[in-house]
C-alpha atoms as a PDB file:
ATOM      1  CA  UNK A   1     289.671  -1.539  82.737  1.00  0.00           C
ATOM      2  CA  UNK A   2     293.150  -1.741  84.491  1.00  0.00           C
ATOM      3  CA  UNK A   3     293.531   1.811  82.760  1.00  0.00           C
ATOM      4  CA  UNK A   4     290.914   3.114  84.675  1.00  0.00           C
ATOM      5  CA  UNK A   5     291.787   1.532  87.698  1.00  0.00           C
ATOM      6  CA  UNK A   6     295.165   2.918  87.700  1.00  0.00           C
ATOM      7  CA  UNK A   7     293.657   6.253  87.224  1.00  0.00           C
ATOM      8  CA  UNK A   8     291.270   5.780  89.696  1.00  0.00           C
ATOM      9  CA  UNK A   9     293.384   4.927  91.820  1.00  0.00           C
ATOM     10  CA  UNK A  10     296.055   8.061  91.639  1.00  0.00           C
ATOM     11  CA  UNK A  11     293.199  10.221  91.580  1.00  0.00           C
ATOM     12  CA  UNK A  12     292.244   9.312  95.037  1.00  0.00           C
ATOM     13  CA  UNK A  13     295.826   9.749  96.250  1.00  0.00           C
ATOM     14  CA  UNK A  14     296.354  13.175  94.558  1.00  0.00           C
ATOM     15  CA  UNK A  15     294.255  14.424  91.241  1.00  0.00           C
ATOM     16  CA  UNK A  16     297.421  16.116  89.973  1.00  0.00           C
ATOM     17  CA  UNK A  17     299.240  12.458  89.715  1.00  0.00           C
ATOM     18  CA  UNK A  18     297.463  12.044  86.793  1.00  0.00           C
ATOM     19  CA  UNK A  19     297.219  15.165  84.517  1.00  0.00           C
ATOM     20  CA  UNK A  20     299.891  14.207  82.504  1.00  0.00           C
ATOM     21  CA  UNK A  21     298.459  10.696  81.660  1.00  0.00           C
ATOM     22  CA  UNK A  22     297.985  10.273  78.008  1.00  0.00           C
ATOM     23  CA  UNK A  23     295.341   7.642  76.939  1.00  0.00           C
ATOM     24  CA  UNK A  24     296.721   5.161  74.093  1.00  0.00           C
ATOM     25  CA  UNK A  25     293.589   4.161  71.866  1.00  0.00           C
ATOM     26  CA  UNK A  26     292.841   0.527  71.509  1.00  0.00           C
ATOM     27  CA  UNK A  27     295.847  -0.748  73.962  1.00  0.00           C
ATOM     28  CA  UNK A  28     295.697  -1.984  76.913  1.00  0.00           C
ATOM     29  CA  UNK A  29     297.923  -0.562  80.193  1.00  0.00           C
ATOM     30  CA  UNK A  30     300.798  -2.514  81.425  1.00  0.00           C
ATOM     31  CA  UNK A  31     300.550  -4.871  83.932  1.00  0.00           C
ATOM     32  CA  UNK A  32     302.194  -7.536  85.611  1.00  0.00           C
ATOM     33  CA  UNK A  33     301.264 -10.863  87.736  1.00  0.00           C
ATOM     34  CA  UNK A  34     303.564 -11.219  90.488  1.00  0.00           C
ATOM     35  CA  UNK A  35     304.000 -14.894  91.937  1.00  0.00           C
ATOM     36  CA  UNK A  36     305.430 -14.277  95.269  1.00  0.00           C
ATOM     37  CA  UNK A  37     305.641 -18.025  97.453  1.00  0.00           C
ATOM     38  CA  UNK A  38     307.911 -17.868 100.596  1.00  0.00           C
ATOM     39  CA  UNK A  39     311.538 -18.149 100.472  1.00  0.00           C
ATOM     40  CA  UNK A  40     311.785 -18.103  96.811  1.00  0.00           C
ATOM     41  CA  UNK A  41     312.637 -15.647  94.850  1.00  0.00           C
ATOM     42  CA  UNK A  42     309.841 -13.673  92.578  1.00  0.00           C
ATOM     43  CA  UNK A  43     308.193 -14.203  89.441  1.00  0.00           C
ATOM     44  CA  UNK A  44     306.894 -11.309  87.008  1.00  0.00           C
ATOM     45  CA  UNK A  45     304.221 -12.196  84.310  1.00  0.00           C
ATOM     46  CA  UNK A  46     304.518  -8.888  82.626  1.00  0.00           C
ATOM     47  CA  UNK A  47     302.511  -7.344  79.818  1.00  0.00           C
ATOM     48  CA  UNK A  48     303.834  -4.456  78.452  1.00  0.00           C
ATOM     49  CA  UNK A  49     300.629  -3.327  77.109  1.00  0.00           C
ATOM     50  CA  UNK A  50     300.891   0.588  75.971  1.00  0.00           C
ATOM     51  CA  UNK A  51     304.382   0.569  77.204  1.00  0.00           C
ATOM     52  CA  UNK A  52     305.116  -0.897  73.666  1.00  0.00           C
ATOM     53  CA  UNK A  53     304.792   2.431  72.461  1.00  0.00           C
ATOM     54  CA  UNK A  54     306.444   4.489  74.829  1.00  0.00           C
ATOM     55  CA  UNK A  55     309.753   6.547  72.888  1.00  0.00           C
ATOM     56  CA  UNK A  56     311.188   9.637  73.193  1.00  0.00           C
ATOM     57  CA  UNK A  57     308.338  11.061  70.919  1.00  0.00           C
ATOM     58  CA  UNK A  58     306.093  10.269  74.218  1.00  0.00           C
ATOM     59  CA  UNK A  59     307.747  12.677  77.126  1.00  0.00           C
ATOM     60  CA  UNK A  60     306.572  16.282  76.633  1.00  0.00           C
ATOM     61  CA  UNK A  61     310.033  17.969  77.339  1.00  0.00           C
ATOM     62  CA  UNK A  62     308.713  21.401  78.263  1.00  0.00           C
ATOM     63  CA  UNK A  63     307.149  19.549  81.837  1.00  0.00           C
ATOM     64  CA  UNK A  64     310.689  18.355  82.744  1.00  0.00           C
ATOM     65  CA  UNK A  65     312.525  21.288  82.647  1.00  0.00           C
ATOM     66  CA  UNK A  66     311.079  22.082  86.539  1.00  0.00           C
ATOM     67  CA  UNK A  67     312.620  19.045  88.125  1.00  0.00           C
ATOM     68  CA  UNK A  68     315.223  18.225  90.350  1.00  0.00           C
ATOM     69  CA  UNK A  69     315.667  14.318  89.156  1.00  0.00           C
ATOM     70  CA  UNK A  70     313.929  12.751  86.313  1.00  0.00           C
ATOM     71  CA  UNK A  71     314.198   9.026  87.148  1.00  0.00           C
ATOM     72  CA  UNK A  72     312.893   6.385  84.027  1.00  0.00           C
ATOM     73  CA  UNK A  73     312.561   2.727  85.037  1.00  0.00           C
ATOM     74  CA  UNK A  74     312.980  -0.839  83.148  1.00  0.00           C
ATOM     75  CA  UNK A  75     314.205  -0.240  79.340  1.00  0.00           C
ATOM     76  CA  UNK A  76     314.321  -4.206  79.648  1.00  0.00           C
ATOM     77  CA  UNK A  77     310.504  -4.093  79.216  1.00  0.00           C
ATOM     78  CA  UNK A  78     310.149  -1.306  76.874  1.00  0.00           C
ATOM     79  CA  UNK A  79     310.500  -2.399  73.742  1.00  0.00           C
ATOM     80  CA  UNK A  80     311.399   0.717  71.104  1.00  0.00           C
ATOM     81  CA  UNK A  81     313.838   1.788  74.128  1.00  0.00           C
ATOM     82  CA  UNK A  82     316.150  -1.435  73.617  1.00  0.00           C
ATOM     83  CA  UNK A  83     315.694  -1.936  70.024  1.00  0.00           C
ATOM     84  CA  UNK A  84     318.543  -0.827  67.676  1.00  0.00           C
ATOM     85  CA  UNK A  85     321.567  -0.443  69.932  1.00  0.00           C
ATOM     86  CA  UNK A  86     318.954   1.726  72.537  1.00  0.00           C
ATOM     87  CA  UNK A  87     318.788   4.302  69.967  1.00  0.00           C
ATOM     88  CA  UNK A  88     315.385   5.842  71.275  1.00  0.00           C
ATOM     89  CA  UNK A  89     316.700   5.506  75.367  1.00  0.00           C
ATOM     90  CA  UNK A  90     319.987   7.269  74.385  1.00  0.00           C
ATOM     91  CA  UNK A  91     317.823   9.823  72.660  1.00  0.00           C
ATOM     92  CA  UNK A  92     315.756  10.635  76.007  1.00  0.00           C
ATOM     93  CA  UNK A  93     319.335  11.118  78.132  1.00  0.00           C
ATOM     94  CA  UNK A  94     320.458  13.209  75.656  1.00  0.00           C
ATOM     95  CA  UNK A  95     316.954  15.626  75.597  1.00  0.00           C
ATOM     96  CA  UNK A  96     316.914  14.958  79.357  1.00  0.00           C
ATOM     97  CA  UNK A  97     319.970  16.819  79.699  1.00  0.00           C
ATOM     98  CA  UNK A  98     319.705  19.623  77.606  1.00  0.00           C
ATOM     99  CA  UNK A  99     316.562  20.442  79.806  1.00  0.00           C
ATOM    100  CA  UNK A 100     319.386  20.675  82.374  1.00  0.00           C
ATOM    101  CA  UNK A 101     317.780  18.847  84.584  1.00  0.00           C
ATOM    102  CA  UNK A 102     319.697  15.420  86.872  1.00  0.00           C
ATOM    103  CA  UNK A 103     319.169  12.287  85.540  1.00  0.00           C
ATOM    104  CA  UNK A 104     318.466   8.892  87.080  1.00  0.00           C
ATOM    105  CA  UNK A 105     317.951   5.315  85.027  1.00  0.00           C
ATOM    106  CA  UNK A 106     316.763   2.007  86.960  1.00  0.00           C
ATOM    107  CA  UNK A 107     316.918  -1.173  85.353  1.00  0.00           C
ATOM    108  CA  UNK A 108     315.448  -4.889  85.455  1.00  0.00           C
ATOM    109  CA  UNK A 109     316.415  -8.085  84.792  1.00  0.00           C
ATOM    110  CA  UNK A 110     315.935  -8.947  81.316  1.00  0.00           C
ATOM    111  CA  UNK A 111     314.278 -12.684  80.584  1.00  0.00           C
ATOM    112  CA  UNK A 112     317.468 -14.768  78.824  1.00  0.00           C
ATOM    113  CA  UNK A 113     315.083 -16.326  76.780  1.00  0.00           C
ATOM    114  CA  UNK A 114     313.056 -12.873  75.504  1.00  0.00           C
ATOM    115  CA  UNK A 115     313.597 -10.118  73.105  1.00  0.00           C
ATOM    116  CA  UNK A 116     315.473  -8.383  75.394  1.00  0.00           C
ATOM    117  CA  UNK A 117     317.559 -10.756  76.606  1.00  0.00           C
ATOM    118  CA  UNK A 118     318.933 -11.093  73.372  1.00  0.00           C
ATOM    119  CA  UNK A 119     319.598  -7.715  72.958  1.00  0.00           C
ATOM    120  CA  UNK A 120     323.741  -6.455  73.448  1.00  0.00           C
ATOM    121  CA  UNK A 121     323.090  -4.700  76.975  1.00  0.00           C
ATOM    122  CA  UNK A 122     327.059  -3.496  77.084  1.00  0.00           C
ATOM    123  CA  UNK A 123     326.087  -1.571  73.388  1.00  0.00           C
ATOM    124  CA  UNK A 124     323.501   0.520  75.017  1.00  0.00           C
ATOM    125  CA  UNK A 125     324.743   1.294  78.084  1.00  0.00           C
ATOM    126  CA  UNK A 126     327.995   2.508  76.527  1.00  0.00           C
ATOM    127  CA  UNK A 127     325.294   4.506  74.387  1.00  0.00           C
ATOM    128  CA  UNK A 128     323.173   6.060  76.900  1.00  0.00           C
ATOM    129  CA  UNK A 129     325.352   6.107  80.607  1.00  0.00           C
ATOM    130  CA  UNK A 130     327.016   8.801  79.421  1.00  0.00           C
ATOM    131  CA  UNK A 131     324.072  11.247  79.653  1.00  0.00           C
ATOM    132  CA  UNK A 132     323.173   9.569  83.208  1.00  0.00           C
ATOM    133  CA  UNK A 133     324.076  11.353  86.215  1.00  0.00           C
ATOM    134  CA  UNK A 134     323.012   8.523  88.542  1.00  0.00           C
ATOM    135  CA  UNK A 135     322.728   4.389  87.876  1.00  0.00           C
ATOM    136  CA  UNK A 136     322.291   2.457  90.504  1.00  0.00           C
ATOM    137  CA  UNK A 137     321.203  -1.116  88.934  1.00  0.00           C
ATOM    138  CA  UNK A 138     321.096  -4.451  90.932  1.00  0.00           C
ATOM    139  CA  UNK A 139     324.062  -6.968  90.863  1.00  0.00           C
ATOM    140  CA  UNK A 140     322.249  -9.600  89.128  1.00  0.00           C
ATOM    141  CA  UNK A 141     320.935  -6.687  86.088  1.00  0.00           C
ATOM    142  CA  UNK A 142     324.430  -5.467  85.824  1.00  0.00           C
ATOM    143  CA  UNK A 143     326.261  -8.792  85.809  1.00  0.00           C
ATOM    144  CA  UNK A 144     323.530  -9.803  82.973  1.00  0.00           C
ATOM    145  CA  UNK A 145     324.619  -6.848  81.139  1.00  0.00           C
ATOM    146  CA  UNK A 146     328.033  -6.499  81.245  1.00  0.00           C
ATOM    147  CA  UNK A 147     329.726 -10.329  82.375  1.00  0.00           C
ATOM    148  CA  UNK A 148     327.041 -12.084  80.941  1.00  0.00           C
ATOM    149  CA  UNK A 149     328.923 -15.560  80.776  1.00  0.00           C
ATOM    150  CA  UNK A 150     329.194 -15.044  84.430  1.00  0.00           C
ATOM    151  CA  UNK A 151     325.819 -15.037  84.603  1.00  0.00           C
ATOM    152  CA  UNK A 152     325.027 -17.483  82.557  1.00  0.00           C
ATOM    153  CA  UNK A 153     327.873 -19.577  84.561  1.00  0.00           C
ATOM    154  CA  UNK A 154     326.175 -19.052  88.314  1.00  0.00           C
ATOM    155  CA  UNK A 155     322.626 -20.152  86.911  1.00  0.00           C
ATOM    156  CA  UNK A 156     321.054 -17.000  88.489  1.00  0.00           C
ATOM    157  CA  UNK A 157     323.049 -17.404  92.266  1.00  0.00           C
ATOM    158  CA  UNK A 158     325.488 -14.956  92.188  1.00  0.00           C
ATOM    159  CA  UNK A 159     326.538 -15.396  95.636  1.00  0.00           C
ATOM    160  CA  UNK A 160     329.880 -16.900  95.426  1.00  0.00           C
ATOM    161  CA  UNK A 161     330.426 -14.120  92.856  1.00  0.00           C
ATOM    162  CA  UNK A 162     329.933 -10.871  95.293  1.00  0.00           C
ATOM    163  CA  UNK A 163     333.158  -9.678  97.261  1.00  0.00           C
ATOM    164  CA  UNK A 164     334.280  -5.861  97.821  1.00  0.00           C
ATOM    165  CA  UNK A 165     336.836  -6.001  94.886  1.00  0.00           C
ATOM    166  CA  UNK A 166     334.237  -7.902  92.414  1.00  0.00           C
ATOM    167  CA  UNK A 167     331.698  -5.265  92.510  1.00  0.00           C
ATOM    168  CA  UNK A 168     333.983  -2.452  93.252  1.00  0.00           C
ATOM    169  CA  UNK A 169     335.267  -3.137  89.800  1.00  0.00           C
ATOM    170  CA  UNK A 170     331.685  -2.955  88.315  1.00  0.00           C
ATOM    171  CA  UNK A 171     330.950   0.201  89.919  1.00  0.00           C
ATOM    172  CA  UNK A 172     334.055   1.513  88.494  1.00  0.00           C
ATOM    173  CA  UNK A 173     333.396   0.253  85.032  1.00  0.00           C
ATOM    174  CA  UNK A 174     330.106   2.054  85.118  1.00  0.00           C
ATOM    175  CA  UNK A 175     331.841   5.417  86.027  1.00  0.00           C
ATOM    176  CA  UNK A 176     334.403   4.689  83.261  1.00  0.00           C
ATOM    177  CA  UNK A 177     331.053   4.676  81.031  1.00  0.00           C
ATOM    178  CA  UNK A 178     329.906   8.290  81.702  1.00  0.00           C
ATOM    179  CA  UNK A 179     327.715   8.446  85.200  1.00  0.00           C
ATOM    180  CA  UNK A 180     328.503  10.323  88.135  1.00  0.00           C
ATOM    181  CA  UNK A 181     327.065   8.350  91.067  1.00  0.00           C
ATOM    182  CA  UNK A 182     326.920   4.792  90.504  1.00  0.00           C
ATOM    183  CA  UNK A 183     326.289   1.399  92.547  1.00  0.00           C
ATOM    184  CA  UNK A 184     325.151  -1.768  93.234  1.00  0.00           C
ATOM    185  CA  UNK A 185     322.094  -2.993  94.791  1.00  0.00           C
ATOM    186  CA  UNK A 186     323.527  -6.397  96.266  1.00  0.00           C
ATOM    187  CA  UNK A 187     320.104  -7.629  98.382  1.00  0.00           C
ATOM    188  CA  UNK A 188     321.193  -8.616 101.962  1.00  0.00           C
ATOM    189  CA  UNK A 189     324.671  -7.579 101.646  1.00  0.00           C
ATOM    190  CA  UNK A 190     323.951  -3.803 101.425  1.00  0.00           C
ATOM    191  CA  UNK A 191     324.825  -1.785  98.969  1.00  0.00           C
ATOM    192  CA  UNK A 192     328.410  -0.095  97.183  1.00  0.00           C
ATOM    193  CA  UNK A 193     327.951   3.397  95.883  1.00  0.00           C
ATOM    194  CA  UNK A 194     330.894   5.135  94.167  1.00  0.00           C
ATOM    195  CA  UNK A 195     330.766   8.748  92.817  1.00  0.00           C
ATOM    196  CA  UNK A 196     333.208  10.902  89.989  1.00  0.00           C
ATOM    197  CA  UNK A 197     335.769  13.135  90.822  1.00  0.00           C
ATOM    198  CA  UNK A 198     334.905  16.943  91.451  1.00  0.00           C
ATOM    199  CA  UNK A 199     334.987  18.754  87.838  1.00  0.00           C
ATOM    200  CA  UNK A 200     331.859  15.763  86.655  1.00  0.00           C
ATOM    201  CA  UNK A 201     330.323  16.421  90.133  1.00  0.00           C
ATOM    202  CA  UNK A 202     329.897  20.293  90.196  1.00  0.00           C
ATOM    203  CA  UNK A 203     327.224  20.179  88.294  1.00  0.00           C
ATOM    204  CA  UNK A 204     324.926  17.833  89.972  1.00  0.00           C
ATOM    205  CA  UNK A 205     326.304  19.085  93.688  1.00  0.00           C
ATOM    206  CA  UNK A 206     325.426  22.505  92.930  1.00  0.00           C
ATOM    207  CA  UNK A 207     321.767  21.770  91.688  1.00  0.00           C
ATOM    208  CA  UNK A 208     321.002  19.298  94.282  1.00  0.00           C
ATOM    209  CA  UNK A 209     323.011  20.823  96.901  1.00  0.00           C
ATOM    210  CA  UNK A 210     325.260  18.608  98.124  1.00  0.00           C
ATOM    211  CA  UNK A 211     328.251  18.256 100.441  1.00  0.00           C
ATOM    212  CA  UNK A 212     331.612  17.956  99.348  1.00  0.00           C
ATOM    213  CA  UNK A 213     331.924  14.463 100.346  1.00  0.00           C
ATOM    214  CA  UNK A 214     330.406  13.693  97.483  1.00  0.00           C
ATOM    215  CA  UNK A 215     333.248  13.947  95.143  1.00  0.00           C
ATOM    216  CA  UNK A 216     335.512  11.274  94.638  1.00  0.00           C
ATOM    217  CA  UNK A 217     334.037   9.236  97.396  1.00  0.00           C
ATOM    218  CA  UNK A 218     333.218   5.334  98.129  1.00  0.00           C
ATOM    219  CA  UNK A 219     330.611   4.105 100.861  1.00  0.00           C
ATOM    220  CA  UNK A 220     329.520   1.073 101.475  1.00  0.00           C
ATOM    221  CA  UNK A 221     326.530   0.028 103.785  1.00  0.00           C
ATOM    222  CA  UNK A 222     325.179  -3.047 105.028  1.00  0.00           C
ATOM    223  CA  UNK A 223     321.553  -4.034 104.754  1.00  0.00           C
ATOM    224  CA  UNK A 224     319.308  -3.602 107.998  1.00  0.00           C
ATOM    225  CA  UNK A 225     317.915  -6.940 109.253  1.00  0.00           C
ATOM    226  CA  UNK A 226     314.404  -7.597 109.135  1.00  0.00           C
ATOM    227  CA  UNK A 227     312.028 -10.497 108.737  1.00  0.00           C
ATOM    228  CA  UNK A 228     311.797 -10.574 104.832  1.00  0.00           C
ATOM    229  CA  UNK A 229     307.981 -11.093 103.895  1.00  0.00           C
ATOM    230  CA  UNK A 230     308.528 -10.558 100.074  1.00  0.00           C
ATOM    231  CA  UNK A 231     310.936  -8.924  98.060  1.00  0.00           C
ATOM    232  CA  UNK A 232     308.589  -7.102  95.268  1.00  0.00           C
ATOM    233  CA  UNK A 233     309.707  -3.323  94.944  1.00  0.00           C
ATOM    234  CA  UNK A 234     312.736  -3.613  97.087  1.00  0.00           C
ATOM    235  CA  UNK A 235     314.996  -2.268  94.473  1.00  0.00           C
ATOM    236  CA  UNK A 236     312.898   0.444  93.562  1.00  0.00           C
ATOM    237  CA  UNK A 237     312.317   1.550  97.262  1.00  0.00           C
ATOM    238  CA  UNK A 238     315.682   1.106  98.371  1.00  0.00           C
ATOM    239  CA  UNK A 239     316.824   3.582  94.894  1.00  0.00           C
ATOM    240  CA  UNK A 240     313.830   5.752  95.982  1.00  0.00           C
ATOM    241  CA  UNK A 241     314.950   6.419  99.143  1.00  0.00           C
ATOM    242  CA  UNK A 242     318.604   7.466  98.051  1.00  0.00           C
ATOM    243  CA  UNK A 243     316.925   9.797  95.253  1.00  0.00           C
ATOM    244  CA  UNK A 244     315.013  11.537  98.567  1.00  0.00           C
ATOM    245  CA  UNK A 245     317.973  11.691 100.582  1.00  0.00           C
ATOM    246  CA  UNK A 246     319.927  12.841  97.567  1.00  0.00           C
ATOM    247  CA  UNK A 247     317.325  16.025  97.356  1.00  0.00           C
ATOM    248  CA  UNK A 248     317.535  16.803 101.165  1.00  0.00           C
ATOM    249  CA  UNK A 249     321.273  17.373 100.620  1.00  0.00           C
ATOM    250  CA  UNK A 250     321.916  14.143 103.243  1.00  0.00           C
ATOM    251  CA  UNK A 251     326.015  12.576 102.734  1.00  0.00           C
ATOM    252  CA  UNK A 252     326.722  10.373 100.478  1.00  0.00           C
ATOM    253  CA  UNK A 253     326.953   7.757 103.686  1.00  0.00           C
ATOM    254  CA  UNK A 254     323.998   8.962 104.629  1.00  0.00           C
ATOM    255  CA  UNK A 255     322.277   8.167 101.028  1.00  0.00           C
ATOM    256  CA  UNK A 256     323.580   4.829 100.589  1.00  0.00           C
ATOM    257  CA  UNK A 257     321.970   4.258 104.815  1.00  0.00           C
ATOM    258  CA  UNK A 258     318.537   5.688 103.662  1.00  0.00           C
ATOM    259  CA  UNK A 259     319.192   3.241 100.399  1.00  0.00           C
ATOM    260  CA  UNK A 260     319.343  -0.044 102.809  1.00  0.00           C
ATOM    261  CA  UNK A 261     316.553   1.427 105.021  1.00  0.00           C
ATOM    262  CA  UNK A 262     313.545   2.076 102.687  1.00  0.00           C
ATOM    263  CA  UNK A 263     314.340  -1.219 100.836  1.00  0.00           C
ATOM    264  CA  UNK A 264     314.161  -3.221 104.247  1.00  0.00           C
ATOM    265  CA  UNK A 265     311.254  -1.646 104.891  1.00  0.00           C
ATOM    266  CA  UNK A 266     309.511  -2.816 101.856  1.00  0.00           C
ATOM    267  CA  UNK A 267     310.276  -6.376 102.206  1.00  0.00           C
ATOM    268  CA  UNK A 268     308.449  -6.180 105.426  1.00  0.00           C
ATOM    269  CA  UNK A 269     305.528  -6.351 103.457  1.00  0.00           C
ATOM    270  CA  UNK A 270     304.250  -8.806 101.192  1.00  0.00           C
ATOM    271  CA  UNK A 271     303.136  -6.113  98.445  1.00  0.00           C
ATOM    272  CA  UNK A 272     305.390  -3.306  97.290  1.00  0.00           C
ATOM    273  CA  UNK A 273     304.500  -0.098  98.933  1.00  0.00           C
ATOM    274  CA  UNK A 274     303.250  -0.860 102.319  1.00  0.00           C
ATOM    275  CA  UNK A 275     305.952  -1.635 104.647  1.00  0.00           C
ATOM    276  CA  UNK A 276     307.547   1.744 103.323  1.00  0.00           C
ATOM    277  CA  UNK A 277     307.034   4.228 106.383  1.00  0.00           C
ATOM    278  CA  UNK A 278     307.046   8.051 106.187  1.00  0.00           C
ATOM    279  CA  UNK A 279     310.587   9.447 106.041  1.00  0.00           C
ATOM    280  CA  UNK A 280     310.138  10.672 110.114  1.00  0.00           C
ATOM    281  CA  UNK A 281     309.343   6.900 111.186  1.00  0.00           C
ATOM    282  CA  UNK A 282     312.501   5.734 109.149  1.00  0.00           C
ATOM    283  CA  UNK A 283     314.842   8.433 110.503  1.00  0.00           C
ATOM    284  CA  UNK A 284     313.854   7.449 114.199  1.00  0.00           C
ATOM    285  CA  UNK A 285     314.031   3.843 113.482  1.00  0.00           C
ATOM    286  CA  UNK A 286     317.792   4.148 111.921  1.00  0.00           C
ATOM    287  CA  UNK A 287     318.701   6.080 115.103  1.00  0.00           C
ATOM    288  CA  UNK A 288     317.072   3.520 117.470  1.00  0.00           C
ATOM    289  CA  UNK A 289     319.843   0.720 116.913  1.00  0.00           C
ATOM    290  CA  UNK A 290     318.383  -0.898 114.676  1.00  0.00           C
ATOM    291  CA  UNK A 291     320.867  -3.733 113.442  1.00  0.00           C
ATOM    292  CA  UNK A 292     322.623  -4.829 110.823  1.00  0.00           C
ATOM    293  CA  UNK A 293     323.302  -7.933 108.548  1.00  0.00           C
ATOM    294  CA  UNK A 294     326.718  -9.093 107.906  1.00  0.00           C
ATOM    295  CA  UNK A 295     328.133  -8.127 104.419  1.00  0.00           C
ATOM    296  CA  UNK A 296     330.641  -9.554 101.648  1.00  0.00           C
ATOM    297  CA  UNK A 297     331.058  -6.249 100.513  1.00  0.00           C
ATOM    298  CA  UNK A 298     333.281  -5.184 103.886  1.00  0.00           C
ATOM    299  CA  UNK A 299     336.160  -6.857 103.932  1.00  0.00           C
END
C-alpha cells in the first residue's frame, strides 16, 4: 500500500519520476513516523522496509552517466551500506566516479543504541570520502562519527561545543579525508563550508562551471530568522538548495546563502516540503533584507 502511494503520488507530480522504480517482491517500502511536538526536537520511527536491500548491485550505472550530481542520502539507515567497514557504500563512490559524474553523500544521525550506531563511522568515512566530491553532514552526524565521546559527553546538546575554530577543524578533517567541498550544517548558527585547493577542484569547477572562488576558499553564513514551525527536512532542503545553486554556477558565498535560505524556508512549515518556495520567490526574498540570526561560527 505505501508502495503504491508513493508511486501514486510521483506520478501525479511528473510520470517520468518514477520509471526507474524497481518493485521489491514481498517487502514493504520504507517509511517513517515523524513525532514533531513544539519546541522539541524530532523523533523518526523509521522502517527501512526494501531499503534493507538496497547495494551497489541496485543502481543501474548506465542511467547515471547523464548527470550533473548524483546525491545518495542516509547510509545510517541502510543496512548492507554500513555493514563491513561500508564496503558496499565505498563500492557505489567508487562506480559513481568512474561514470565521471560529481558526487554528493548526506547523512543522518545514527540511533546510539541501533545497529548502526554501533558501527565504526570514522572506518567508513575514511573508506568512502575519498570518492566524494561534496559532504556536507550536520554537526551533531559528524560529531557522532568522528568525536564520538564528545557526543556521548554533551548528551545530544552540542551547543557549548560549536565555535568557528571547533568546526573549522572538522571541516578540515573531512577535506584531509578525500572531499572537495565540505561543511557543516550547524541549525540556527548557519552554516561553514570549506572547499580544496585548485588541482582537486578543476575537475568539479569545470563540469559544473564554477567561479574561481571556489578554490581554496572558506565562507561562512548565518541562518535567516524565521518563526520555526518544525524542523523535518531542514537539512535536506538547506543541502538541496546549495546542490541547485552549485549547478547555476552561483559563488561559493552565494551557495552556502541559498544553503541557509531553503532550509529556513522549510522550517516554516510543519511538514517537509511546503514552506520551500520556487527558487524566484527565494531570490527576491534574500534581496528584500531579510535578516539574520546571530552566529557562533563568526567570531
Amino acid at each position: 500500500m505505501i508502495g503504491g502511494m508513493i508511486v501514486s503520488f510521483l506520478n501525479n507530480r511528473d510520470p517520468e519520476l518514477t520509471e526507474y522504480i524497481t518493485p521489491v517482491p514481498g517487502v514493504s517500502s520504507s517509511y517513517s513516523i515523524v513525532l514533531s511536538p513544539q519546541r522539541v526536537d524530532r523523533i523518526f520511527l523509521h522502517n527501512p522496509g526494501t531499503n534493507s536491500v538496497f547495494g551497489s548491485d541496485t543502481i543501474d550505472y548506465s542511467v547515471v552517466r547523464g548527470a550533473k550530481i548524483v546525491h545518495l542520502g542516509y547510509p545510517p539507515i541502510l543496512p548492507r551500506l554500513y555493514a563491513n567497514g561500508g564496503t558496499e557504500l565505498t563500492a557505489i563512490f567508487r562506480n559513481l566516479k568512474d561514470c565521471q559524474v560529481i558526487t554528493s553523500l548526506d547523512m543522518s544521525l545514527p540511533d546510539v543504541s541501533s545497529a548502526a550506531g554501533a558501527v565504526d563511522w570514522r572506518r567508513i568515512l575514511e573508506n568512502v570520502l575519498p570518492h566524494v566530491d561534496i559532504f556536507i553532514p550536520s554537526v551533531e552526524e559528524i560529531v557522532f562519527m568522528l568525536r564520538r565521546d564528545e557526543f556521548l559527553a554533551a548528551h545530544g546538546d552540542l551547543s557549548s561545543l560549536i565555535s568557528r575554530s571547533y568546526v573549522s577543524s572538522i571541516v578540515d578533517e573531512l577535506l584531509s579525508l578525500g572531499v572537495d567541498v565540505a561543511g557543516v550544517k550547524c541549525g540556527v548558527d548557519g552554516i561553514m563550508m570549506k572547499t580544496a585547493h585548485q588541482a582537486r577542484m578543476d575537475e568539479l569547477r569545470e563540469s559544473l562551471s564554477l567561479h574561481s572562488d571556489w578554490n581554496n576558499a572558506e565562507v561562512v553564513c548565518p541562518s535567516y530568522n524565521v518563526h520555526v514551525v518544525g524542523t523535518t527536512g531542514a537539512g535536506d532542503s538547506a543541502y538541496a538548495g546549495f546542490l541547485a545553486a552549485m549547478i547555476r554556477g552561483e559563488t561559493l558565498e552565494n551557495a552556502a546563502r541559498w544553503a541557509c535560505a531553503v532550509g529556513a524556508c522549510n522550517v516554516e512549515a510543519a511538514d517537509a516540503t511546503s514552506g520551500v518556495r520556487d527558487w524566484a520567490t527565494t531570490a527576491r526574498r534574500m534581496t528584500n533584507d531579510w535578516q539574520t540570526n546571530l552566529s557562533r561560527l563568526i567570531d
